[in-house]
Structures are given as structure tokens and as C-alpha cells.
Protein backbone atom coordinates (compact mmCIF):
# COMPACT_ATOMS: atom_id res chain seq x y z
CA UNK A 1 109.22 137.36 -64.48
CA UNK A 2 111.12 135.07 -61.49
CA UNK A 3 111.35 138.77 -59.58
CA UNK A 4 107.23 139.19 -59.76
CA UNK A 5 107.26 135.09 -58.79
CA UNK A 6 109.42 135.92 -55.80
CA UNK A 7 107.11 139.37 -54.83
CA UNK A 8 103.85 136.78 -55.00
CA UNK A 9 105.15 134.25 -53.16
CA UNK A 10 106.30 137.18 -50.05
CA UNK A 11 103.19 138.90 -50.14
CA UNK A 12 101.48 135.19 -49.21
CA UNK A 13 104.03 134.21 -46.49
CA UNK A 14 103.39 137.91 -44.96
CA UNK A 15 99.33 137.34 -45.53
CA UNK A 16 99.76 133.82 -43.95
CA UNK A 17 101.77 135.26 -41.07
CA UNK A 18 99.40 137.86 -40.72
CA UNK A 19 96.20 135.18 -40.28
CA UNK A 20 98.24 133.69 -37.70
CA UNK A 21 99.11 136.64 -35.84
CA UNK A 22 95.86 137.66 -35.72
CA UNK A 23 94.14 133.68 -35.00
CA UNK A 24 96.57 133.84 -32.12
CA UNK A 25 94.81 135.81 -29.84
CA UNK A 26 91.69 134.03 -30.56
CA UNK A 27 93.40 130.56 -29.55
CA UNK A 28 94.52 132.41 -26.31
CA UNK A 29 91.27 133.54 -25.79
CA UNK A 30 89.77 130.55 -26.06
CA UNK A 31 92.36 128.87 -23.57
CA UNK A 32 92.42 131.43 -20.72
CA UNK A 33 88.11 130.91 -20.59
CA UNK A 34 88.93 127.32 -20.18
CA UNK A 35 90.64 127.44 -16.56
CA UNK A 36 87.67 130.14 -15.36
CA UNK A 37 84.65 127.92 -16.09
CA UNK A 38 86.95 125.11 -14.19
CA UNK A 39 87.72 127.65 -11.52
CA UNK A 40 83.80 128.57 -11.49
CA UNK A 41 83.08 124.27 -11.69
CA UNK A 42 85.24 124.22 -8.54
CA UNK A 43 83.83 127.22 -6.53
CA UNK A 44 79.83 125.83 -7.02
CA UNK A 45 81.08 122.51 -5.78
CA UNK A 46 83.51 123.54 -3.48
CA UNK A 47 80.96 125.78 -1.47
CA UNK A 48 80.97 124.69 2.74
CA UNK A 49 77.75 123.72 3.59
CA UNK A 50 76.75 125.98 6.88
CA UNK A 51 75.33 123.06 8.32
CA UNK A 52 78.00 120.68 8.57
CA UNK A 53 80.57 120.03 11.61
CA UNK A 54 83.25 118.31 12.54
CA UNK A 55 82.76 114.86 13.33
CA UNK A 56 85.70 114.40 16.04
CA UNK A 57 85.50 118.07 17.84
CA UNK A 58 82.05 119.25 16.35
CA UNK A 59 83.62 123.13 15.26
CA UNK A 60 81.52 124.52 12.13
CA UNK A 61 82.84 123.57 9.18
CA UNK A 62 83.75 126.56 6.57
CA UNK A 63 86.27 127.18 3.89
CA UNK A 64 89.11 127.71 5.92
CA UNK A 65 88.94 125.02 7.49
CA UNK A 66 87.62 122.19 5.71
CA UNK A 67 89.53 120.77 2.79
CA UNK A 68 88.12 121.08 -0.81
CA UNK A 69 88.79 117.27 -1.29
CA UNK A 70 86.61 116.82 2.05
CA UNK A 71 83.62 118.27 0.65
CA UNK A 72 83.57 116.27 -2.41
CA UNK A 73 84.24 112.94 -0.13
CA UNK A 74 81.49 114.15 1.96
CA UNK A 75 84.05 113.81 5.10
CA UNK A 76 82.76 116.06 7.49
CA UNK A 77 86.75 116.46 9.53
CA UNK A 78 88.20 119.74 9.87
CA UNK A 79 91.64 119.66 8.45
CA UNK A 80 92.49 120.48 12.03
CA UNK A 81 91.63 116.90 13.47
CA UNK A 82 93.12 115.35 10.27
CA UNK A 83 96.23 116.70 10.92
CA UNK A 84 96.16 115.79 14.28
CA UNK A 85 94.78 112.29 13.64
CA UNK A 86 97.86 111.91 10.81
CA UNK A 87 100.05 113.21 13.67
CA UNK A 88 99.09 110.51 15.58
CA UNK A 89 98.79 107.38 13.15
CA UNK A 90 102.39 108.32 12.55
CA UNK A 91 103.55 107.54 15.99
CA UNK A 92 101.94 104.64 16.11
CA UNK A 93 103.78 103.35 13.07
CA UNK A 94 107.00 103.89 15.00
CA UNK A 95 108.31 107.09 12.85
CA UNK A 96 110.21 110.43 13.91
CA UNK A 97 108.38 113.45 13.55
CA UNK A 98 109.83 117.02 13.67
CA UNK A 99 109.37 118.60 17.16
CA UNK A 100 107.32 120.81 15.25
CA UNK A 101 104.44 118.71 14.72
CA UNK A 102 104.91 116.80 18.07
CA UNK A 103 104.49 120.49 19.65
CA UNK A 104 101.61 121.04 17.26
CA UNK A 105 99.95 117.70 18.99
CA UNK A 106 100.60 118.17 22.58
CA UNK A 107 99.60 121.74 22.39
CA UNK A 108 96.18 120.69 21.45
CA UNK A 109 96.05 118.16 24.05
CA UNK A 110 96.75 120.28 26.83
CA UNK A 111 94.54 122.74 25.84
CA UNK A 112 91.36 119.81 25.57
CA UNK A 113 92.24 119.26 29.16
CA UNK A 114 92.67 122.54 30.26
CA UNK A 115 89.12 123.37 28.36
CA UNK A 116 88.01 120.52 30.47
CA UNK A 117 88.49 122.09 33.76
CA UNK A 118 85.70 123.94 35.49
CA UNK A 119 87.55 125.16 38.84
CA UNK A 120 89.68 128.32 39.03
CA UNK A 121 90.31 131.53 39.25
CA UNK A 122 88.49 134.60 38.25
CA UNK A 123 91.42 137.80 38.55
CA UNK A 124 91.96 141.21 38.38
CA UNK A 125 95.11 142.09 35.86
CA UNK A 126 96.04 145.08 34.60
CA UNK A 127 99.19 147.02 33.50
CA UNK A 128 100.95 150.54 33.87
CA UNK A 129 101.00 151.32 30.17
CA UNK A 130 97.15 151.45 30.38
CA UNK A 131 96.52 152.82 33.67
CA UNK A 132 93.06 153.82 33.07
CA UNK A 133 92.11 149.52 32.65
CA UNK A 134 92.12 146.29 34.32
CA UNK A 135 91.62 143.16 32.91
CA UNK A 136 89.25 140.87 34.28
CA UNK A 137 89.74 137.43 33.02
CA UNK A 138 89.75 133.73 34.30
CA UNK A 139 92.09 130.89 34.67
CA UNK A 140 92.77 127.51 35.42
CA UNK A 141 95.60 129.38 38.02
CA UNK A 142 95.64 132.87 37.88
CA UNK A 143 99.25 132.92 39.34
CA UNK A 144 100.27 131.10 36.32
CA UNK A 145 98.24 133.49 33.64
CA UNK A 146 100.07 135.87 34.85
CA UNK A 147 103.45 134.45 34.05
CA UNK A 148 102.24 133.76 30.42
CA UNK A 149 101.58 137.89 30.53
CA UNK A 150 104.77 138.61 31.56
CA UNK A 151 106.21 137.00 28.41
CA UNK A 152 104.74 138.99 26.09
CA UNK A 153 106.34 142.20 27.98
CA UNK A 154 109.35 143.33 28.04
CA UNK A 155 109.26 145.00 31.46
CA UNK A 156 107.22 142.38 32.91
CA UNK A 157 104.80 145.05 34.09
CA UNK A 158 101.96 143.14 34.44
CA UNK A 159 100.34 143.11 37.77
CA UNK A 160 97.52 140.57 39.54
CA UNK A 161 95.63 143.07 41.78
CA UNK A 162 93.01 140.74 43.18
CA UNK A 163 91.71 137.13 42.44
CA UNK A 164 89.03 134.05 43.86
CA UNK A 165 88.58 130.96 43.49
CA UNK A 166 85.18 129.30 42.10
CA UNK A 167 84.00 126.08 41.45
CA UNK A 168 82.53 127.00 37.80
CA UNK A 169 85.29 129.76 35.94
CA UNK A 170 83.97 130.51 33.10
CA UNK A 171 80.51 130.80 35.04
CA UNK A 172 81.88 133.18 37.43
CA UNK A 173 83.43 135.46 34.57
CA UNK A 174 80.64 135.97 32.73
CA UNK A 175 78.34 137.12 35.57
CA UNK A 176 81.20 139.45 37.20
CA UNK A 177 81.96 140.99 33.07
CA UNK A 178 77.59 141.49 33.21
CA UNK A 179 78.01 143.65 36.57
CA UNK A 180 81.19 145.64 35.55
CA UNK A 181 79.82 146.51 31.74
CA UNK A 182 76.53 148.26 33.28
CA UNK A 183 79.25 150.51 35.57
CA UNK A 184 81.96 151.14 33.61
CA UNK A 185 83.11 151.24 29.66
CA UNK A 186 83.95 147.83 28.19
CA UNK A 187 86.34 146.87 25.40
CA UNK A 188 86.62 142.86 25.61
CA UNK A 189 88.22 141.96 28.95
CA UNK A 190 89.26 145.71 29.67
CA UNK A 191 87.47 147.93 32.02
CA UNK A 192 87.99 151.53 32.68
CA UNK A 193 87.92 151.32 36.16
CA UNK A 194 90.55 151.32 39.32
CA UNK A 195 91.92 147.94 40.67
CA UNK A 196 89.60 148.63 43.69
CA UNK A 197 86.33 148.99 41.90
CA UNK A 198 86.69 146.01 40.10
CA UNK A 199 87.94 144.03 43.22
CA UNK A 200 84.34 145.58 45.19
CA UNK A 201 82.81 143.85 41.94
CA UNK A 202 84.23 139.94 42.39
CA UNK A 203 83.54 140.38 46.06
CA UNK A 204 80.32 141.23 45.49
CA UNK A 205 79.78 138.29 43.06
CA UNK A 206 81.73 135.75 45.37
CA UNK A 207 79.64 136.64 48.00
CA UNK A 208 76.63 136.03 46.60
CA UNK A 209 78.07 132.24 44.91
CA UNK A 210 79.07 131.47 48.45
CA UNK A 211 75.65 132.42 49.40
């Protein structure tokens, strides 16, 4: 009699265990659709508006770089000029900031200036590796861009063929890339053309801004 007790009582432990093996699933089921429709909450308000920009340097606001938080706050900074403007508001309160983020700050100022500047230099660069191509660029001081191609070669190989001044750079650039695309083949700033053809090229064109 106790030994068909005892069988009864096992066979409901093992039918109660089973119920919750088998309810266990359905609990995880219902907890891993919980963080998707938050996920999908987030993504429908989260979406950039393609009409927004950034109220300090006016750049298009998108996803990478405007902050989630920003879009719900309807604070149309990129995270950019926030960082920049944190940056800042820091030094002002006196504190020490890694030379990291001071090199993050100055960096950006010297390239506002430089961005500012309409005078320099429209050049002719190019490189033995790629003898075929010549680079046909502009800069604030061609000289200088040079130098800042030199670092990123070991042999310090590159070579400044040919360059002018002009009042208007990025002017300048764009008219003498419209001439050399109708001769020769194009891939960005590359030409496949000699040193010499693209030098006749930016004579040409300073000739004819000179007048």
C-alpha cells in the first residue's frame, strides 16, 4: 500500500516537472519578444530626419552622427560639435584633459581655418609606384602637402612636378580636373597622363584666370 503511495506521489512530481519544462520555453518566448518590440519602439523613433542639420556647423544630420537621445530632445547638434563644445566647457572650468581630446579640438580648429582660406596652390604630384598617374590636387601650400605625402611613404617618393598660385583654390581645381577628365582617364584626383601634359593643362587654365 505505502509502495503504490510512494509510485503516485513520483509519477506527480515527474508530471509537475514535466509542465514546467515544457511552460519554460513559453515564458522565454514570451521574454525574448519583449526586447524586439522595444528594439522596433526605438528604431521608429529613433529614425534621422533627412531634413535636419546641425545647428553649429550645418552638416546633415544622419544616424551616425546624431545621437539617439538628440532626436528625442529635438537637438539638432551633431555629436561632433557636442563633443567639441564639451571639450571646450571643460577648459573653461579649469580641468586637465588628456592630450587626446585637446588634439581632437585643435585639429578641428585648424582645419575651420584652413577651410577658410581661398588662396593657394593648385599642383601637379605624382609618384614612381604609379608611373602611369599624377595627381592633381590643391593646397593651402603645395610645398607643405607634399611633406604630409611623404609621411605616408616609406621611400618618400613622392614628387611635386609643377604648381601655381591662384587667388580662389578650390575654384581653380575644379576647372583644371573639367579640362584634364575630357583628355585623359580619371579616377578621383589621378590622371593617366605624363607630368608634362598635365603641367600644359594648369598653364593653360592660369593663363586664361590671369586673363
Amino acid at each position: 500500500m505505502k509502495s503504490r503511495q510512494r509510485l503516485e506521489k513520483r509519477k506527480q512530481r515527474f508530471s509537475e516537472d514535466s509542465l514546467l519544462a515544457v511552460s519554460k520555453p513559453q515564458e522565454s518566448t514570451t521574454n525574448s519578444t519583449a526586447p524586439l518590440q522595444g528594439s522596433l519602439r526605438l528604431e521608429i523613433v529613433g529614425r534621422t530626419p533627412t531634413d535636419k542639420y546641425c545647428i553649429s556647423c550645418g552638416t546633415h544630420l544622419n544616424e551616425e552622427n546624431w545621437w539617439p537621445s538628440f532626436v528625442g530632445k529635438k537637438h539638432y547638434k551633431c555629436s561632433s560639435c557636442y563633443d567639441m563644445r564639451r571639450i571646450e566647457n571643460k577648459i573653461k572650468k579649469g580641468e586637465k584633459l588628456p592630450a587626446k581630446m585637446l588634439a581632437k579640438l585643435y585639429d578641428k580648429q585648424t582645419k575651420d581655418v584652413y577651410d577658410q582660406v581661398k588662396e593657394g596652390s593648385v599642383y601637379v604630384m605624382g609618384n614612381p609606384v604609379w608611373p602611369e598617374w599624377v595627381k592633381v590636387g590643391m593646397a593651402v601650400d603645395a610645398e607643405d602637402r607634399l611633406k604630409n605625402y611623404q609621411t605616408s611613404s616609406p621611400f618618400r617618393d613622392y614628387v611635386l612636378y609643377y604648381s601655381y598660385k591662384t587667388d580662389d583654390r578650390r575654384k581653380a581645381e575644379s576647372k583644371a580636373h573639367s579640362k584634364l577628365e575630357q583628355l585623359f582617364e580619371r579616377n578621383n584626383e589621378w590622371f593617366k597622363c605624363t607630368p608634362q601634359e598635365a603641367k600644359g593643362v594648369l598653364n593653360e587654365q592660369q593663363q586664361q584666370d590671369n586673363g
